[in-house]
PDB file of N, CA and C in Angstrom:
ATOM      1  N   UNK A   1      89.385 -24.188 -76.182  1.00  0.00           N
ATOM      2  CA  UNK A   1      88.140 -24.908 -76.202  1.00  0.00           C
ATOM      3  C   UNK A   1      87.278 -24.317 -77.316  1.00  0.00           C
ATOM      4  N   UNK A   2      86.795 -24.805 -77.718  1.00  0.00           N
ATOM      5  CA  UNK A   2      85.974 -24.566 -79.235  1.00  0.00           C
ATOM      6  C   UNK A   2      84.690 -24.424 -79.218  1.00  0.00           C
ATOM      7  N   UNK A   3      84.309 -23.379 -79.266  1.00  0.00           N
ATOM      8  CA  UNK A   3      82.937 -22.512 -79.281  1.00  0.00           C
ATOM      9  C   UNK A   3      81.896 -23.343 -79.277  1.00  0.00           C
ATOM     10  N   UNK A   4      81.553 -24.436 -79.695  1.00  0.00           N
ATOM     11  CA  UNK A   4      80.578 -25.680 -79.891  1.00  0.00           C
ATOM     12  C   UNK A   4      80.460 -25.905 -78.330  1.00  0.00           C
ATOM     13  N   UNK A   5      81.829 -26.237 -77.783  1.00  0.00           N
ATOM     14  CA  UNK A   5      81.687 -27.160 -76.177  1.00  0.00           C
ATOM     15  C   UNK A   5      81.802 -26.331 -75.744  1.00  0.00           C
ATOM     16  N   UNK A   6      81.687 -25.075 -75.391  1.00  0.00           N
ATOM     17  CA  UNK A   6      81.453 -23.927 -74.699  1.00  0.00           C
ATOM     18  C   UNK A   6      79.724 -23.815 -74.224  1.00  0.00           C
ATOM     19  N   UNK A   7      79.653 -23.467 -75.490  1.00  0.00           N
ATOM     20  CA  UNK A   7      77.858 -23.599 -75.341  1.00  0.00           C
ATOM     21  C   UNK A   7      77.183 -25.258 -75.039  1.00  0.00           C
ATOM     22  N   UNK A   8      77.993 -25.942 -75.321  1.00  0.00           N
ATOM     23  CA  UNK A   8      77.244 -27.699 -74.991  1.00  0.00           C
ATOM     24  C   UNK A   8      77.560 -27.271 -73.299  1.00  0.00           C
ATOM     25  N   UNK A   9      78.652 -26.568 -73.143  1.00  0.00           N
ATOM     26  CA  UNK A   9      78.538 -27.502 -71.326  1.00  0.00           C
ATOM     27  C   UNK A   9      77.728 -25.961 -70.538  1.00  0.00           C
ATOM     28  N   UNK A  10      77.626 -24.955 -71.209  1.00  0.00           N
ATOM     29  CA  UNK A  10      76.746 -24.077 -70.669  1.00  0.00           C
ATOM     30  C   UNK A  10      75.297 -24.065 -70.620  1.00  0.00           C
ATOM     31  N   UNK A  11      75.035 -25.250 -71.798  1.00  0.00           N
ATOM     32  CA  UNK A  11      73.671 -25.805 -72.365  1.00  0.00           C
ATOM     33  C   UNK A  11      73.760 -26.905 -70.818  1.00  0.00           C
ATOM     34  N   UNK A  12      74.339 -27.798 -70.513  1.00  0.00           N
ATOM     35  CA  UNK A  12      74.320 -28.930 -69.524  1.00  0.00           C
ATOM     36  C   UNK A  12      74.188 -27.981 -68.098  1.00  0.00           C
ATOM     37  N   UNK A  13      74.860 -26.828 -67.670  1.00  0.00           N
ATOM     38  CA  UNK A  13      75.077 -26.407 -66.408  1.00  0.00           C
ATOM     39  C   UNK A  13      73.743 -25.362 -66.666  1.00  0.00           C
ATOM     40  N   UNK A  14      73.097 -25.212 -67.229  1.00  0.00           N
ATOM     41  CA  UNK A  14      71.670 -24.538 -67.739  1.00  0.00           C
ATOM     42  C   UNK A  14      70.440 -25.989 -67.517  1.00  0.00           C
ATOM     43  N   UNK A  15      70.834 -26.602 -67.345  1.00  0.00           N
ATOM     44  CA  UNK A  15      69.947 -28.094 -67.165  1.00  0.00           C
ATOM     45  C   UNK A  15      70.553 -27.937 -65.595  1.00  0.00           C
ATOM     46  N   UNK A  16      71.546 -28.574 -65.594  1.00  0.00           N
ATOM     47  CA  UNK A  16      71.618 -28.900 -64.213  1.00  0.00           C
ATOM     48  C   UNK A  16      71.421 -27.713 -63.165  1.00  0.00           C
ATOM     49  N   UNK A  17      71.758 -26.836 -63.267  1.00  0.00           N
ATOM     50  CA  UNK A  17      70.850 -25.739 -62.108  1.00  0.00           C
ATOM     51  C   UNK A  17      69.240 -25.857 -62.590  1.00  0.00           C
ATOM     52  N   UNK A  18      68.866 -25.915 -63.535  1.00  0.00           N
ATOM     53  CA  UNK A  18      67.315 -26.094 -63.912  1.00  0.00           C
ATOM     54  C   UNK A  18      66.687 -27.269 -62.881  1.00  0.00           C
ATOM     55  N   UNK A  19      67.283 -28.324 -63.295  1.00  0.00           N
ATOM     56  CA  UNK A  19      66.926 -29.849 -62.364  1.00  0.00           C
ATOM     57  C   UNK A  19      67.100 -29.583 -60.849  1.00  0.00           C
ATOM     58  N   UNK A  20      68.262 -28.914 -60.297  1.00  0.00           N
ATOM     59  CA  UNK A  20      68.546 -28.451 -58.656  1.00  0.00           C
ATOM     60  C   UNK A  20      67.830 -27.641 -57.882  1.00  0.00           C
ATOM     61  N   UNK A  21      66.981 -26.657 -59.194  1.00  0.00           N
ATOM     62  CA  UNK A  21      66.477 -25.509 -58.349  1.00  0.00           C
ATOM     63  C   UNK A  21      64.574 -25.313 -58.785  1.00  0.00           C
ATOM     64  N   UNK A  22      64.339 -26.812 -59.239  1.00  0.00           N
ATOM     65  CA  UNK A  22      62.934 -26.699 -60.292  1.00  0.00           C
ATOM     66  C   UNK A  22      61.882 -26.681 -58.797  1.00  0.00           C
ATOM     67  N   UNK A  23      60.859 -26.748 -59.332  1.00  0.00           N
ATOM     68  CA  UNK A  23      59.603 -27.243 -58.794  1.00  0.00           C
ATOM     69  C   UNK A  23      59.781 -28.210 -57.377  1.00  0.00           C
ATOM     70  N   UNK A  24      60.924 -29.452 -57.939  1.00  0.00           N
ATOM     71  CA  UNK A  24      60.778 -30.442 -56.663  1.00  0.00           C
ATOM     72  C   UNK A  24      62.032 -30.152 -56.466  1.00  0.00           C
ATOM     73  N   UNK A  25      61.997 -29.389 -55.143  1.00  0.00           N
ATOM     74  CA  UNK A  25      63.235 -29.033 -54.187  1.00  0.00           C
ATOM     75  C   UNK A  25      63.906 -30.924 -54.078  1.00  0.00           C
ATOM     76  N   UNK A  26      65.463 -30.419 -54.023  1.00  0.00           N
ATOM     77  CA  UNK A  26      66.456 -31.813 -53.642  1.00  0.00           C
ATOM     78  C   UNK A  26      66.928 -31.222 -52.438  1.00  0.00           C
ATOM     79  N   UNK A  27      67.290 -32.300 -51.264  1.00  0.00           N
ATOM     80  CA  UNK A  27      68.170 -32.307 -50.475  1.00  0.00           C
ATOM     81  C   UNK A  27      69.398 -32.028 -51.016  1.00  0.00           C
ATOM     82  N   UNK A  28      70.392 -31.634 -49.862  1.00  0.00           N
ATOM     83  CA  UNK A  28      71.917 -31.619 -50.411  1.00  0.00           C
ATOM     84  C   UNK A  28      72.266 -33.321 -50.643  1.00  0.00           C
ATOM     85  N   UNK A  29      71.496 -34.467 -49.924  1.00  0.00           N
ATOM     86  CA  UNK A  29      72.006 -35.584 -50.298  1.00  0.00           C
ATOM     87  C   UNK A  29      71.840 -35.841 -52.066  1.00  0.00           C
ATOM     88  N   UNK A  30      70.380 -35.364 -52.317  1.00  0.00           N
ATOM     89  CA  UNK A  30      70.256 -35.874 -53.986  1.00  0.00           C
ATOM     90  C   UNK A  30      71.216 -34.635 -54.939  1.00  0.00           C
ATOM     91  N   UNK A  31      71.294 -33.434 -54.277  1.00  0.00           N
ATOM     92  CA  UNK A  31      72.169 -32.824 -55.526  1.00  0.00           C
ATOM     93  C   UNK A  31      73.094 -32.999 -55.572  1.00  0.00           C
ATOM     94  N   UNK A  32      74.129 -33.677 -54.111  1.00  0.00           N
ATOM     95  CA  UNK A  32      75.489 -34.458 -54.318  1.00  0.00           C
ATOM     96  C   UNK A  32      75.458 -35.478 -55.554  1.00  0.00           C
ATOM     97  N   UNK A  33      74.569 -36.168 -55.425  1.00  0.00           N
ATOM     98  CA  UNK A  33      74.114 -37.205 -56.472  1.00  0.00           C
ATOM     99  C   UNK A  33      73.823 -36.696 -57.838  1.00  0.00           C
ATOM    100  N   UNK A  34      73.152 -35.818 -57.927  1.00  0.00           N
ATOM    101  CA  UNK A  34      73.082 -35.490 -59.607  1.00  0.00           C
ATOM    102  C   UNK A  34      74.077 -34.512 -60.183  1.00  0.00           C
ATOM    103  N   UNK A  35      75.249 -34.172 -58.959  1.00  0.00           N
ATOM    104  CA  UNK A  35      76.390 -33.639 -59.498  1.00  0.00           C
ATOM    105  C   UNK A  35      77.193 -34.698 -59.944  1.00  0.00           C
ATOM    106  N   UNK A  36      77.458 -35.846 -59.161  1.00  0.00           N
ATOM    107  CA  UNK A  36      77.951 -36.658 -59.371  1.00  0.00           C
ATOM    108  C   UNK A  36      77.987 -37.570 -60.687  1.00  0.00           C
ATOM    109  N   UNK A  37      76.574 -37.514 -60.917  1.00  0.00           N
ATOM    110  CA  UNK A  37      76.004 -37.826 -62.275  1.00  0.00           C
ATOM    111  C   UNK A  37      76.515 -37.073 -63.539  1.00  0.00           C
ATOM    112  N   UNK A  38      75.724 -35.814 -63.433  1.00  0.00           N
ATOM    113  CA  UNK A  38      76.569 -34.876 -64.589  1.00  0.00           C
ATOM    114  C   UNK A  38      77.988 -34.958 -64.612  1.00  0.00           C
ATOM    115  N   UNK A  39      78.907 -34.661 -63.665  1.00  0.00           N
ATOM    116  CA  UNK A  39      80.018 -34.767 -63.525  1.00  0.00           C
ATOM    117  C   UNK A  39      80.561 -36.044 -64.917  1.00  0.00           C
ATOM    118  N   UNK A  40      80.007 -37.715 -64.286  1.00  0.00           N
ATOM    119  CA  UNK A  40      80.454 -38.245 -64.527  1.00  0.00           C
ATOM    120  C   UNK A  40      79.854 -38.169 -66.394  1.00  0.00           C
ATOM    121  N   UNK A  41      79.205 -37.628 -66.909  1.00  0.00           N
ATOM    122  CA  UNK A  41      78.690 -37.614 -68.015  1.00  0.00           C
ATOM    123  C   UNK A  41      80.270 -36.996 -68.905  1.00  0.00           C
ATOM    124  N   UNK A  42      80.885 -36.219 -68.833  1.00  0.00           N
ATOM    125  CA  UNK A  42      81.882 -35.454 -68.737  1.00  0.00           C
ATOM    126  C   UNK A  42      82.965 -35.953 -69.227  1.00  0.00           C
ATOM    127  N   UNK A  43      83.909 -35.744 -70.574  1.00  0.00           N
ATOM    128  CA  UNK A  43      85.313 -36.953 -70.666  1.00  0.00           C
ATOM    129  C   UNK A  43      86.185 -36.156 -69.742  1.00  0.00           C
ATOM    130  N   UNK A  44      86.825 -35.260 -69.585  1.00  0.00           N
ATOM    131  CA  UNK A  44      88.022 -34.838 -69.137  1.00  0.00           C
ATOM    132  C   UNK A  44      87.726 -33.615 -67.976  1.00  0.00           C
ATOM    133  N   UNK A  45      89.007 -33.739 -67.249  1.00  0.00           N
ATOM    134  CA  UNK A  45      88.763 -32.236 -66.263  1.00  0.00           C
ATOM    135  C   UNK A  45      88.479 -31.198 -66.893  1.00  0.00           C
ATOM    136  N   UNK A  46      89.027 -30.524 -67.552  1.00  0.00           N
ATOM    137  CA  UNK A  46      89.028 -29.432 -68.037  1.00  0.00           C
ATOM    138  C   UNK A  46      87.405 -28.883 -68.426  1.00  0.00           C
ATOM    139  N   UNK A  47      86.421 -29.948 -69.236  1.00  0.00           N
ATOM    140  CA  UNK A  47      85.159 -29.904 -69.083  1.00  0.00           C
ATOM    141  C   UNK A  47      84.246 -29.456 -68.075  1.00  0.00           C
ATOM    142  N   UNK A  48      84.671 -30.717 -66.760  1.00  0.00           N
ATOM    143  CA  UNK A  48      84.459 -30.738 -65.686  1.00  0.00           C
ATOM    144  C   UNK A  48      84.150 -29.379 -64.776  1.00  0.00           C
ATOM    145  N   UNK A  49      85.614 -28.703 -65.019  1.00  0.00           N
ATOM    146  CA  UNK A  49      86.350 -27.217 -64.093  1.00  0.00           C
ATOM    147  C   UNK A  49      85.060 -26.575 -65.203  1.00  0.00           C
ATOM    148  N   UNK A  50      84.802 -26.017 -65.881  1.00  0.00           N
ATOM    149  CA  UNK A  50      83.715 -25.516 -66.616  1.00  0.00           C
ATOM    150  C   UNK A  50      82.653 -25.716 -66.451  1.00  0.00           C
ATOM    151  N   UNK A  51      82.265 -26.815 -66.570  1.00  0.00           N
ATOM    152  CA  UNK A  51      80.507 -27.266 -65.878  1.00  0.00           C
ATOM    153  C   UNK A  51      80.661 -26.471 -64.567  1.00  0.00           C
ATOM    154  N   UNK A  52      81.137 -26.806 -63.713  1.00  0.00           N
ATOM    155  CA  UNK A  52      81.109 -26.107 -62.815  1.00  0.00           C
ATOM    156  C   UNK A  52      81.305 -25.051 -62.356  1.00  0.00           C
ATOM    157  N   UNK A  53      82.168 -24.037 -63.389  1.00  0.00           N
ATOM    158  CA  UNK A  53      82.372 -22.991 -63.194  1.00  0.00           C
ATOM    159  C   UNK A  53      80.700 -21.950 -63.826  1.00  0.00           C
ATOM    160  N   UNK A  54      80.502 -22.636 -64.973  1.00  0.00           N
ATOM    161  CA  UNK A  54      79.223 -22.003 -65.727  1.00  0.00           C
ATOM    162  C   UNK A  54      78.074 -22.552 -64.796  1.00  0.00           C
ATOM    163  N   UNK A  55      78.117 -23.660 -63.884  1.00  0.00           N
ATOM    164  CA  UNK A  55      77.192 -23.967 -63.171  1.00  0.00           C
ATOM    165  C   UNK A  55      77.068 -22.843 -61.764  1.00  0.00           C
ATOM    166  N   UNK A  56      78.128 -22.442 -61.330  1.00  0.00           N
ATOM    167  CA  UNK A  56      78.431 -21.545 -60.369  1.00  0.00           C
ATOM    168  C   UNK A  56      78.178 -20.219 -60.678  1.00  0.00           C
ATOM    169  N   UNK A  57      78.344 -19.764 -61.636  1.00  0.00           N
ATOM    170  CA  UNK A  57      77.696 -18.096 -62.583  1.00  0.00           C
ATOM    171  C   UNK A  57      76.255 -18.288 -62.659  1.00  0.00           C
ATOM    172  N   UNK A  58      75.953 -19.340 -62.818  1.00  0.00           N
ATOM    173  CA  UNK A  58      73.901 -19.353 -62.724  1.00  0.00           C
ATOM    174  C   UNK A  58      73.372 -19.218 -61.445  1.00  0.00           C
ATOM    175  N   UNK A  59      73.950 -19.954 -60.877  1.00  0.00           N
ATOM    176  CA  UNK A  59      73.594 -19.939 -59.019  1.00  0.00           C
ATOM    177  C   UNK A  59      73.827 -18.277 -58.756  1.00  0.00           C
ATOM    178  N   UNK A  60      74.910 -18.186 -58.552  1.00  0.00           N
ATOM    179  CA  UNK A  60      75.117 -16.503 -58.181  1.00  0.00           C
ATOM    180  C   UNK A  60      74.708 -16.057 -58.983  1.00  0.00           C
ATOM    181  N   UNK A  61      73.911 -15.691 -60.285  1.00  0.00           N
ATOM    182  CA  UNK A  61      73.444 -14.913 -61.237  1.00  0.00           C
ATOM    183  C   UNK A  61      71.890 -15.178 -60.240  1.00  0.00           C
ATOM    184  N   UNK A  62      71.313 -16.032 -59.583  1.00  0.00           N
ATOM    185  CA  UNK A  62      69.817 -16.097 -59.358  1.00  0.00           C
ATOM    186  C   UNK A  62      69.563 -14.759 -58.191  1.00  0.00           C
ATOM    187  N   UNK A  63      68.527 -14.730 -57.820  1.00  0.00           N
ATOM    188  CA  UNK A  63      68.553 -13.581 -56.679  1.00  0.00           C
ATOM    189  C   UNK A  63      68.868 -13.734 -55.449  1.00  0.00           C
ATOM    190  N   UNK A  64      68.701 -12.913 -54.705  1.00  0.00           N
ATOM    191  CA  UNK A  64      69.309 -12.878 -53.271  1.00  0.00           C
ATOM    192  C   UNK A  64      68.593 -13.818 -52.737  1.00  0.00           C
ATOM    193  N   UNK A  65      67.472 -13.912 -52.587  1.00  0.00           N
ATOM    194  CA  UNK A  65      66.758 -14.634 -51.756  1.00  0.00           C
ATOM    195  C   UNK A  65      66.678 -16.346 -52.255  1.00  0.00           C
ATOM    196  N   UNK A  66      66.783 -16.287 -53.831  1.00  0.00           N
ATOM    197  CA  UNK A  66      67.306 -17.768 -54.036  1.00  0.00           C
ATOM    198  C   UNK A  66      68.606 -18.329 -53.677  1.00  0.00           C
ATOM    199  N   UNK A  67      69.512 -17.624 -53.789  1.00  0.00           N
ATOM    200  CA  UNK A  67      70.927 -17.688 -53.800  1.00  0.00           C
ATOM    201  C   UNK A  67      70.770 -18.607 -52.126  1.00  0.00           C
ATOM    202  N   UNK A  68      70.435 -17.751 -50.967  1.00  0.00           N
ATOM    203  CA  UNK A  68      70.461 -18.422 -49.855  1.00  0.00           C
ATOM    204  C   UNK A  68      69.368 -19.574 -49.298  1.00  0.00           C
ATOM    205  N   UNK A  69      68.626 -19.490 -50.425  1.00  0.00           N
ATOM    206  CA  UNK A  69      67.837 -21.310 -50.318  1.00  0.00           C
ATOM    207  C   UNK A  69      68.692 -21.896 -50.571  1.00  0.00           C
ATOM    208  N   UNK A  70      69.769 -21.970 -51.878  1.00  0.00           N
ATOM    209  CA  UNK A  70      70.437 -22.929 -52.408  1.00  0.00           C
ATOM    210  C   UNK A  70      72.316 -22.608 -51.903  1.00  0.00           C
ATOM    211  N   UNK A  71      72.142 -21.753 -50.761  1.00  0.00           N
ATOM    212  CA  UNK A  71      73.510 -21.736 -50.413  1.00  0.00           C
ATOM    213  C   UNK A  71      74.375 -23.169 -50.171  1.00  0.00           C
ATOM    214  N   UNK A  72      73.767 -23.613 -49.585  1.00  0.00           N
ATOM    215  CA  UNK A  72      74.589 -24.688 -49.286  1.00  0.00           C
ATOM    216  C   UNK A  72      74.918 -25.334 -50.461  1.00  0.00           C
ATOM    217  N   UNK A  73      74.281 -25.643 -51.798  1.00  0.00           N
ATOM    218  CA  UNK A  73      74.460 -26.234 -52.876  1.00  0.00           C
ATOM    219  C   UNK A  73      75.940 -25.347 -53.514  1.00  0.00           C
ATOM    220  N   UNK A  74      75.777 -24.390 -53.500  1.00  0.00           N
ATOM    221  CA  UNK A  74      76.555 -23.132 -53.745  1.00  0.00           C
ATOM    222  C   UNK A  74      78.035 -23.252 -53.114  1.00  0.00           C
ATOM    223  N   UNK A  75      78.066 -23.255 -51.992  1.00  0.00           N
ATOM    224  CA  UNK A  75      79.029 -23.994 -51.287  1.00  0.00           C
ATOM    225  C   UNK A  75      79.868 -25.276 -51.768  1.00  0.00           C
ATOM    226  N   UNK A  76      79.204 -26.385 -51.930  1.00  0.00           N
ATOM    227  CA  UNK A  76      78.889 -27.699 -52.081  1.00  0.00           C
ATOM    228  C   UNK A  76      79.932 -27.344 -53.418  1.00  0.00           C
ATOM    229  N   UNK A  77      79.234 -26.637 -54.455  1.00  0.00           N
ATOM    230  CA  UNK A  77      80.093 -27.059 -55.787  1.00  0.00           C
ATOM    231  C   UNK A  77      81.108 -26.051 -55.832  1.00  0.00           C
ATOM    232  N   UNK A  78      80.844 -24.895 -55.017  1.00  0.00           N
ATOM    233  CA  UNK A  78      82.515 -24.301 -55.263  1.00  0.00           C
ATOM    234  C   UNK A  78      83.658 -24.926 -54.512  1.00  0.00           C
ATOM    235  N   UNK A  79      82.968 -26.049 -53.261  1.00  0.00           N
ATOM    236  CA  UNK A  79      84.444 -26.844 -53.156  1.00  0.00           C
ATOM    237  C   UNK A  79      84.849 -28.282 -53.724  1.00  0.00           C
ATOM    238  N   UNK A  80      84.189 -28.224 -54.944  1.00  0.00           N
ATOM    239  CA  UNK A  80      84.473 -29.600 -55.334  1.00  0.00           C
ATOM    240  C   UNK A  80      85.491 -29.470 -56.221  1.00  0.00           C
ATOM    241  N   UNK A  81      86.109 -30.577 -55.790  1.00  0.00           N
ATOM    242  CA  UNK A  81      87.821 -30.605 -56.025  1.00  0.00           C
ATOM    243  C   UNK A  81      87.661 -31.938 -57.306  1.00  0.00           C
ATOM    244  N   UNK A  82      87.961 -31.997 -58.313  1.00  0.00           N
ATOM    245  CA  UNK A  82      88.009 -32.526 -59.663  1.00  0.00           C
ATOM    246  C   UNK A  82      89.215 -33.659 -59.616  1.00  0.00           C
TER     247      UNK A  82
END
């Protein structure tokens, strides 16, 4: 993968935890939905397995006490199956 789309989908999973965890709290119903969204923004798996993997290093990179506001989200995308 080529250093450009490395940083583009770390740039996108840097948005999308930004949008999940901002100011206006989402239900798990709307962040199913704006995973779904980003997701589908996405050409191929391999992208995909990355967004989510760099999306999953931000979540666990936040602190303890955020980490278990947004557990369930946390949950949510480490079992999503591509």
């Amino acid at each position: 993968m080529a250093f450009d789309r490395v940083v583009y989908l770390k740039e996108k999973a840097t948005f999308f935890v930004d949008e999940i965890t901002g100011n206006n709290p989402i239900g798990l119903v709307g962040f199913k939905t704006k995973l779904k969204y980003f997701l589908s923004t996405l050409n191929n798996d391999l992208d995909k397995r990355q967004f989510i993997k760099y999306s999953l290093e931000i979540l666990l990179g936040l602190t303890e006490e955020k980490q278990k506001q947004f557990k369930d989200f946390i949950y949510v995308l480490s079992g999503t199956d591509i």
